[in-house]
Every structure is written in structure tokens, then in C-alpha cells.
N, C-alpha and C. Protein backbone atom coordinates (compact mmCIF):
# COMPACT_ATOMS: atom_id res chain seq x y z
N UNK A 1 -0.04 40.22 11.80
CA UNK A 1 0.19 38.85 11.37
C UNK A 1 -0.12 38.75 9.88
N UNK A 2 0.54 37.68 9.19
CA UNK A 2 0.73 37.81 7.84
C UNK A 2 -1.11 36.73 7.24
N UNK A 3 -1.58 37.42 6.27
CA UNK A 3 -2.15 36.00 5.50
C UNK A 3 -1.55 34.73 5.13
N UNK A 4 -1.96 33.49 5.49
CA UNK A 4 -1.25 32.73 5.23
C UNK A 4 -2.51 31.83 4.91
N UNK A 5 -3.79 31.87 4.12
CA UNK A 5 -4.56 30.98 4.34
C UNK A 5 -4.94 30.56 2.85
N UNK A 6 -3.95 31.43 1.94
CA UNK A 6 -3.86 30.81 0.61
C UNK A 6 -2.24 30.40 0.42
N UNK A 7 -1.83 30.06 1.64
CA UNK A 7 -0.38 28.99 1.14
C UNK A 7 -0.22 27.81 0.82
N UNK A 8 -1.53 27.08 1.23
CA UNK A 8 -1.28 25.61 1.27
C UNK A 8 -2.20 25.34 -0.44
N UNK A 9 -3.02 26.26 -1.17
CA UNK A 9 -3.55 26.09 -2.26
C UNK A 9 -2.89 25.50 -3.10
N UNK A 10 -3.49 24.21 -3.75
CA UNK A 10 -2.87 23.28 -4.90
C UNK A 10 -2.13 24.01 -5.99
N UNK A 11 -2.83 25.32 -5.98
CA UNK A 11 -2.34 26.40 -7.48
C UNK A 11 -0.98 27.50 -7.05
N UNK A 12 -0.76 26.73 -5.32
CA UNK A 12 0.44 27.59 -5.14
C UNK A 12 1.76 26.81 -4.83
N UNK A 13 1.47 25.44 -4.84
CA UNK A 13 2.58 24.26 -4.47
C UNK A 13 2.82 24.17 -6.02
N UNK A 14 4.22 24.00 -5.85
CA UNK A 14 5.44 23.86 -7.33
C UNK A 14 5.42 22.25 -7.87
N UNK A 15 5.41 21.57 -6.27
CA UNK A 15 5.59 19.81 -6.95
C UNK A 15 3.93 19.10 -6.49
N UNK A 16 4.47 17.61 -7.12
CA UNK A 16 2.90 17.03 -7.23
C UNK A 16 3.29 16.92 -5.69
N UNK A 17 1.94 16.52 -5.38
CA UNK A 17 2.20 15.97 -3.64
C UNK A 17 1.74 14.62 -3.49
N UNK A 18 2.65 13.58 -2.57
CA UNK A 18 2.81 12.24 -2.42
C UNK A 18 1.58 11.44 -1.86
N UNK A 19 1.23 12.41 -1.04
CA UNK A 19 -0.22 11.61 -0.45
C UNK A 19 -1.12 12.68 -0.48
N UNK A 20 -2.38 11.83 -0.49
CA UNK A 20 -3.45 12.67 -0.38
C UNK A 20 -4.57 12.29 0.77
N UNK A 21 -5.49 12.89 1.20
CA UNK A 21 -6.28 12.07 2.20
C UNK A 21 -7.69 11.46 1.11
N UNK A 22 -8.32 10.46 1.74
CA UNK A 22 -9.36 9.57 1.04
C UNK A 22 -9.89 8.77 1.77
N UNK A 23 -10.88 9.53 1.99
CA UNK A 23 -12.04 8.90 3.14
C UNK A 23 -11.45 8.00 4.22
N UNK A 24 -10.61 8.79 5.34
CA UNK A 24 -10.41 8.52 6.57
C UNK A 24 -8.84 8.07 6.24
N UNK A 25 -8.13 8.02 5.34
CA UNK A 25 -7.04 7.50 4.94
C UNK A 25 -6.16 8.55 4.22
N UNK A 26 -4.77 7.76 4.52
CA UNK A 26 -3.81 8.60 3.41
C UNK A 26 -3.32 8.03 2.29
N UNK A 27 -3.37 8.47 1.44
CA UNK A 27 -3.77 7.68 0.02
C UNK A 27 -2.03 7.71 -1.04
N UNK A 28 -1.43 6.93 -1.76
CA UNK A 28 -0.60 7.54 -2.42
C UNK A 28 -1.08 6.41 -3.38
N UNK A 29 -0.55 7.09 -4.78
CA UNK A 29 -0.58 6.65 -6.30
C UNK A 29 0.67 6.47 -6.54
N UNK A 30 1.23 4.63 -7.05
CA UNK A 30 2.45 4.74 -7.91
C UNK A 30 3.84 5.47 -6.68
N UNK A 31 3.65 5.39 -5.36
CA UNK A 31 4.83 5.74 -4.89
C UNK A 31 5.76 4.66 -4.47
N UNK A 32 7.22 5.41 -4.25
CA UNK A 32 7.93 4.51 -4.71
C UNK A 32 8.60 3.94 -3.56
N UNK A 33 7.98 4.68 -2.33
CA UNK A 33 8.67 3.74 -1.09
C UNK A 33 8.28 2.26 -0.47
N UNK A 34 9.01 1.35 0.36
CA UNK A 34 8.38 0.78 0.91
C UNK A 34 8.54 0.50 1.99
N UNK A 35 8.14 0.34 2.88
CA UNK A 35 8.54 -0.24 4.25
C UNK A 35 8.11 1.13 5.32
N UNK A 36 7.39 2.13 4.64
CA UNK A 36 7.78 3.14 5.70
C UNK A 36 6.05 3.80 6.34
N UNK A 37 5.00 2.52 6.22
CA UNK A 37 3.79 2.68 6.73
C UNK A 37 3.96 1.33 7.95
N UNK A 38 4.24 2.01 8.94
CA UNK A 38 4.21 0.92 10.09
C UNK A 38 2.59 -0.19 10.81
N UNK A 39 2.80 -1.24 11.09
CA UNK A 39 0.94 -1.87 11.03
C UNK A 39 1.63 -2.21 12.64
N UNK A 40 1.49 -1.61 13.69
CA UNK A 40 1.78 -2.04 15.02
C UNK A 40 1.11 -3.03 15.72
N UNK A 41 1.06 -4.60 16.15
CA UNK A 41 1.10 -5.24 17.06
C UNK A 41 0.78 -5.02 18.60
N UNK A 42 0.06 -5.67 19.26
CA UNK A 42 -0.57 -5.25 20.17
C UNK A 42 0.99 -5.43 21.37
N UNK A 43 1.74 -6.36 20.85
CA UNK A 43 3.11 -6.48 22.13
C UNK A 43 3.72 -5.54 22.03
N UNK A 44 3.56 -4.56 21.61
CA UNK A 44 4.77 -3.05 21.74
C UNK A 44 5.14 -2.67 20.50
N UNK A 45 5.81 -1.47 20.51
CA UNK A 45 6.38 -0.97 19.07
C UNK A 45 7.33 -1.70 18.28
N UNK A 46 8.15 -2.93 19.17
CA UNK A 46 9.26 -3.20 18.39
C UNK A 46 8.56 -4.12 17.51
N UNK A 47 7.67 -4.65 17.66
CA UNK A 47 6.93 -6.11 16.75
C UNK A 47 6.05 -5.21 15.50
N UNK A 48 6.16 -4.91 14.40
CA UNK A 48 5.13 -4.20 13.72
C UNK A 48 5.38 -4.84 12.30
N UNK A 49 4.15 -4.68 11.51
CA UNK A 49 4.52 -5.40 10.17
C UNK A 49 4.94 -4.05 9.17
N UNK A 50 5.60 -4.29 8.21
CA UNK A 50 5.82 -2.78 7.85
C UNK A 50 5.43 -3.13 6.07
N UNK A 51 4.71 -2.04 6.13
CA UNK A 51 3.82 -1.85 4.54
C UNK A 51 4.05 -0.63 3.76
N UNK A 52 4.10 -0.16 2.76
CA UNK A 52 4.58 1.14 2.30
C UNK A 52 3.46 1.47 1.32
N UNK A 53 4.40 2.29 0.03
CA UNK A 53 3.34 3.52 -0.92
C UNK A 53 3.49 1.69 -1.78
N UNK A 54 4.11 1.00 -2.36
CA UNK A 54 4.21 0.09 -3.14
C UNK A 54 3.83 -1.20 -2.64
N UNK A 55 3.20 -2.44 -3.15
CA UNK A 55 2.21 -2.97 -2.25
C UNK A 55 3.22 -4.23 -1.97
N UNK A 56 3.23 -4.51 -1.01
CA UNK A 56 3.87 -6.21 -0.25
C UNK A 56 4.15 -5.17 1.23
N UNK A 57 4.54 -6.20 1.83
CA UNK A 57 4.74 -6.14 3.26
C UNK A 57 6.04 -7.61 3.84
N UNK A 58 6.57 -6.64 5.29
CA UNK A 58 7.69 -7.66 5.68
C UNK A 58 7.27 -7.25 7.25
N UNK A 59 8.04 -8.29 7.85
CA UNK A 59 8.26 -8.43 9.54
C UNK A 59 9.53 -7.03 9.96
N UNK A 60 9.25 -6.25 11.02
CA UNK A 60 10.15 -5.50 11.00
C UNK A 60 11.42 -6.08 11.71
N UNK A 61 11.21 -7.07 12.00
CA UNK A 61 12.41 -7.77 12.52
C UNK A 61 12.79 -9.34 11.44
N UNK A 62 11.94 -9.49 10.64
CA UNK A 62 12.05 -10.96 10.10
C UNK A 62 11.94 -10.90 8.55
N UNK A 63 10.97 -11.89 7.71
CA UNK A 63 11.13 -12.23 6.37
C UNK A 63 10.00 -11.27 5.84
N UNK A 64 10.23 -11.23 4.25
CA UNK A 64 9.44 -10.25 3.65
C UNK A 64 8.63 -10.86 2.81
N UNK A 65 7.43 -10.40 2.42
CA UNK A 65 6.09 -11.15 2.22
C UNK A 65 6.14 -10.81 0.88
N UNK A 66 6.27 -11.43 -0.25
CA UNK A 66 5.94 -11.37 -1.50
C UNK A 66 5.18 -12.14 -2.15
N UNK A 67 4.76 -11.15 -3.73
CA UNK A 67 3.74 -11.80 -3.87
C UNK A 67 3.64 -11.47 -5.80
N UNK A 68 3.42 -12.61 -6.44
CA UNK A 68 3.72 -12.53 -8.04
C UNK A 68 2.24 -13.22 -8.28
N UNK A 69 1.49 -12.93 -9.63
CA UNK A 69 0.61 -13.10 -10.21
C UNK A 69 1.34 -13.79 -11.36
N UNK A 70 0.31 -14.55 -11.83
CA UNK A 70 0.89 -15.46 -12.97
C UNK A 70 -0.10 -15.83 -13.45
N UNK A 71 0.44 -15.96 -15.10
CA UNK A 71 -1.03 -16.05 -16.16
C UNK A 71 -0.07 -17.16 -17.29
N UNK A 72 -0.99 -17.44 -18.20
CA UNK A 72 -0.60 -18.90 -19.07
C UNK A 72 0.74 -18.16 -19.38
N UNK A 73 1.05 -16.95 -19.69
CA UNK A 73 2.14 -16.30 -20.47
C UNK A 73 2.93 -15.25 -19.76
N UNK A 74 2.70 -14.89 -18.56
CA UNK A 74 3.13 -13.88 -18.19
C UNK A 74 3.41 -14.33 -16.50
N UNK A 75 4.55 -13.55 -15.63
CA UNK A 75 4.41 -13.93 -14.07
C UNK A 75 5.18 -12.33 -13.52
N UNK A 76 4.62 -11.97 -12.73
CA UNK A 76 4.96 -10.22 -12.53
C UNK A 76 4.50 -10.27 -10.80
N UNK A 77 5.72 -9.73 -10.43
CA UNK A 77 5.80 -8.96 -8.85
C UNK A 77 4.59 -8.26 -8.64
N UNK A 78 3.93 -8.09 -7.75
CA UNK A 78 2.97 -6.75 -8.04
C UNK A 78 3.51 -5.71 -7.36
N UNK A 79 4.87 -5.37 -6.59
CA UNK A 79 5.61 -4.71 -6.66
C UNK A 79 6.22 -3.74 -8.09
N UNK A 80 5.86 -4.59 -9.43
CA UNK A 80 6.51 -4.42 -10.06
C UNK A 80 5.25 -3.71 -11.97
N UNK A 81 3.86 -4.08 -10.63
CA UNK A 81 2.57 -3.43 -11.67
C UNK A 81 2.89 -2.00 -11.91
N UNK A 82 2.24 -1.63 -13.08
CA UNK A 82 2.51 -0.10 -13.82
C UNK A 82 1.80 0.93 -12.43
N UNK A 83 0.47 0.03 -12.27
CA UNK A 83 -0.63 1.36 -11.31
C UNK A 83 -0.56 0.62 -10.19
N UNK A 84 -0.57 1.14 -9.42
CA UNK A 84 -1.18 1.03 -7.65
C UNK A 84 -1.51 1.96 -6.64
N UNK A 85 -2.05 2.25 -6.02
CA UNK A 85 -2.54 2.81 -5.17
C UNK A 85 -3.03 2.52 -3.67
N UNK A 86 -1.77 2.76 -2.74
CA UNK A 86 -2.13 2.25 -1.24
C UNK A 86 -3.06 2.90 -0.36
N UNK A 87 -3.57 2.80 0.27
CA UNK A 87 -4.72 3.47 1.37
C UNK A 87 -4.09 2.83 3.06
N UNK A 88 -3.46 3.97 3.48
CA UNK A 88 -3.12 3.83 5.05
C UNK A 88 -4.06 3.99 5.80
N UNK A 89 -4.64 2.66 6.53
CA UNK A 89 -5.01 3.29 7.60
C UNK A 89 -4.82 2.98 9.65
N UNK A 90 -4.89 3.39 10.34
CA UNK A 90 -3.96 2.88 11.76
C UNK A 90 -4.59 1.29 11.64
N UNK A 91 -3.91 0.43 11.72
CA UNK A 91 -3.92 -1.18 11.77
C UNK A 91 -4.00 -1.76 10.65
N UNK A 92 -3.89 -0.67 9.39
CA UNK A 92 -4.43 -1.57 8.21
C UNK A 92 -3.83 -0.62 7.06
N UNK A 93 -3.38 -1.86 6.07
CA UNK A 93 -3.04 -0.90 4.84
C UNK A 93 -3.65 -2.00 3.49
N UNK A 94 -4.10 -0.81 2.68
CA UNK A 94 -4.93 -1.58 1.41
C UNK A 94 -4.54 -1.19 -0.04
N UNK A 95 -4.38 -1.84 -0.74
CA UNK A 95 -3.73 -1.76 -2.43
C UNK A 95 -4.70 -2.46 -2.89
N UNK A 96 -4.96 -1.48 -4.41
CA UNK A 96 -5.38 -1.62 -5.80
C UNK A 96 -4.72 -1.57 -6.53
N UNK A 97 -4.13 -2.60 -7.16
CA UNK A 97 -3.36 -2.68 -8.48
C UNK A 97 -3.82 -2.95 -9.90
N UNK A 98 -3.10 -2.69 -10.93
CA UNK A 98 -3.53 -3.52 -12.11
C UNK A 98 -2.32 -3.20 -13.09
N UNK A 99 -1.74 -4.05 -13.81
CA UNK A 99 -1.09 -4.31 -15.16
C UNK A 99 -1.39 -4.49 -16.71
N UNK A 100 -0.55 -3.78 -17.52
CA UNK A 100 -1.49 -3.90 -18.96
C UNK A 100 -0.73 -5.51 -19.03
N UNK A 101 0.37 -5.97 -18.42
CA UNK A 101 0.24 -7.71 -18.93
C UNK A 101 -0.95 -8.41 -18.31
N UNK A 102 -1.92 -7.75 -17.46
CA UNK A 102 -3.15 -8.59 -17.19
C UNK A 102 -4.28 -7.42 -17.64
N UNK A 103 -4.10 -7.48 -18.98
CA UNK A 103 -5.55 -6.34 -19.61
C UNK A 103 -6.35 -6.56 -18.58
N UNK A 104 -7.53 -5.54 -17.84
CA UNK A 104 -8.75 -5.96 -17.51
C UNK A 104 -9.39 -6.14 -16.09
N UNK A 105 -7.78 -6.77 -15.70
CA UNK A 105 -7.95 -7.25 -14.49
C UNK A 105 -7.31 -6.19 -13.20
N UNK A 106 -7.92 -6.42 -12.14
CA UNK A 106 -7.74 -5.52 -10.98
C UNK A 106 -7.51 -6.02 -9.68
N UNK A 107 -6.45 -6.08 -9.03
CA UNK A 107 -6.35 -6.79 -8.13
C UNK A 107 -6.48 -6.09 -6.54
N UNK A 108 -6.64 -6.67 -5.61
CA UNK A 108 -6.74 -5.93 -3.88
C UNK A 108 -5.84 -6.60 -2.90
N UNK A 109 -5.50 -5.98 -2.40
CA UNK A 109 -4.53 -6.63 -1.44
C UNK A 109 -4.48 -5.95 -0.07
N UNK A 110 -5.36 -6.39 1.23
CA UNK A 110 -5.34 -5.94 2.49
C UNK A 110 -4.19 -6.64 3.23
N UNK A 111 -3.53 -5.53 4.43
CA UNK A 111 -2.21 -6.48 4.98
C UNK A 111 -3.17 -5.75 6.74
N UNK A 112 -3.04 -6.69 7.95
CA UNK A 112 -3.71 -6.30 8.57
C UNK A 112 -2.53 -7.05 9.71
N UNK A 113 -2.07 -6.26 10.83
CA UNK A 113 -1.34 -6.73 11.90
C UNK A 113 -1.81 -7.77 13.01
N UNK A 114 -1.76 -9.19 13.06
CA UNK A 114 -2.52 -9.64 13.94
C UNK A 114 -2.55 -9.12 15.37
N UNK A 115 -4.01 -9.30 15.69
CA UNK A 115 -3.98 -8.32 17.11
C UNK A 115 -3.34 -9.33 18.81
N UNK A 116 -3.56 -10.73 17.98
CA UNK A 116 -2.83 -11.32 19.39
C UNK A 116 -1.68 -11.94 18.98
N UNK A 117 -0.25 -11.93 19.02
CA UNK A 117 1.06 -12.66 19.09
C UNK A 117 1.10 -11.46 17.89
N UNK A 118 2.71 -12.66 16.88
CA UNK A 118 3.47 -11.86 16.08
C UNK A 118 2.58 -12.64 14.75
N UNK A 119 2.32 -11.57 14.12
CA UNK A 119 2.03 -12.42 12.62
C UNK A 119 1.51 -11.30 12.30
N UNK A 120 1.14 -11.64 10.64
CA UNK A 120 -0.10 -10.91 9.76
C UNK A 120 -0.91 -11.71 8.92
N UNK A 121 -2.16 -10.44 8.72
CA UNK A 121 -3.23 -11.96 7.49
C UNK A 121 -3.42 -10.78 6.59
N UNK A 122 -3.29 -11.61 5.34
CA UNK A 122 -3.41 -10.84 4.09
C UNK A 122 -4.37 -11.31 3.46
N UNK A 123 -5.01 -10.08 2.57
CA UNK A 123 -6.13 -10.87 1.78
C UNK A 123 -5.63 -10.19 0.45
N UNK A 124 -5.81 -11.20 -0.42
CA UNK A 124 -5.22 -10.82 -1.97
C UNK A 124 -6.52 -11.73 -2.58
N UNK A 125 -7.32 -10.69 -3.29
CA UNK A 125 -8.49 -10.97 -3.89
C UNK A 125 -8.13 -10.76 -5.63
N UNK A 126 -8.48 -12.29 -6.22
CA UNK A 126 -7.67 -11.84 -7.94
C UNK A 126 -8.89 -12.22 -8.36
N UNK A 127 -8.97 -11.60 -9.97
CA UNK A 127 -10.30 -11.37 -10.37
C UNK A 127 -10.87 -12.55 -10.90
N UNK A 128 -11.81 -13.12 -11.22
CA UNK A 128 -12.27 -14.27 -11.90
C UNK A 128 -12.17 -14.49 -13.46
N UNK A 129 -11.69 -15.30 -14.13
CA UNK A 129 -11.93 -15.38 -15.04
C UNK A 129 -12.38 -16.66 -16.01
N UNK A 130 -13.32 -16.48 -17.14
CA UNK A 130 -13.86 -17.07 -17.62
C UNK A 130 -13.62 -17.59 -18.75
């Protein structure tokens, strides 16, 4: 049988790789899919909210959940921030974003499948300012 236990080494893969794991989660930076981290519903597979590498979320059968930040001068998708970073995990998916049109600021965004009927609750935590 062949060695194969230096194939998977970072110094032997050619491209970056899309996800990474991060404390109990699968992690991606800046990726560009969406819709393809499923948040399943306790009524069966067909009801699920669907969340991806880029942060918002939609009904897999219905409307799509968006979401824009807005400042005295500026109003931006956060679909559409420079950085983000999603964290999958089974029932739950979580984003850290931030934009240089909001120097400073850092935003969070949990999308969580409600566990009884069809819905979701989101928490979008924006930073304080003074």
C-alpha cells in the first residue's frame, strides 16, 4: 500500500481551500456562494432556511431575507461588504462582516431555523456609536 499521509498537507495542495474547520464549525472567508448551507426545520427536509459562504438568508420555498446598513452618507448590502466570514454550524449559521465605507465598525449576523412551524430569527448586532 502506497503512503498517502502527506497528501492532504497544505504545502502539497496547488489552490487556496474554501473552507476551513473553526471550533466545531466550517468556516469560509469572502466566499462567493449563497444559498448552499441548508438550516433544516423540524417539519422535514422540504421546509429549510437556506444560508451560504456570503451573509443573508431566504426560504427554500419562499422570499429572501435582506439586509443593508446605512450611515448619514453611505447605504451597502452586506452581501455586498469587502470582508466576511460565515461559520456553519447544524441549525445555525453565523457572519462577521465589516466595510472600509463603515471604518471601524464590525457587524454579526446569526440566522437560526425556527424549531416549531416555518420561519427564522435573525440576530444582526450593529456596533454602537458615539
Amino acid at each position: 500500500m502506497a503512503d498517502t499521509s502527506s497528501e492532504n498537507l497544505k504545502s502539497n495542495i496547488d489552490e487556496v481551500l474554501q473552507y476551513l474547520p473553526d471550533e466545531g464549525a466550517i468556516m469560509s472567508r469572502n466566499g462567493l456562494n449563497q444559498s448552499n448551507r441548508p438550516l433544516y426545520m423540524s417539519n422535514g427536509i422540504f421546509e429549510t432556511v437556506l444560508t451560504g459562504d456570503a451573509p443573508g438568508a431566504c426560504f427554500s420555498s419562499g422570499p429572501v431575507f435582506s439586509i443593508s446598513i446605512a450611515a448619514p452618507k453611505n447605504i451597502k448590502n452586506i452581501s455586498d461588504f469587502d470582508r466576511y466570514e460565515g461559520r456553519h454550524k447544524p441549525n445555525r449559521t453565523s457572519y462577521v462582516f465589516s466595510d472600509k465605507s463603515f471604518p471601524g465598525a464590525t457587524f454579526f449576523l446569526d440566522v437560526y431555523p425556527l424549531h416549531e412551524g416555518y420561519g427564522m430569527v435573525t440576530s444582526l448586532c450593529l456596533p454602537v456609536v458615539m
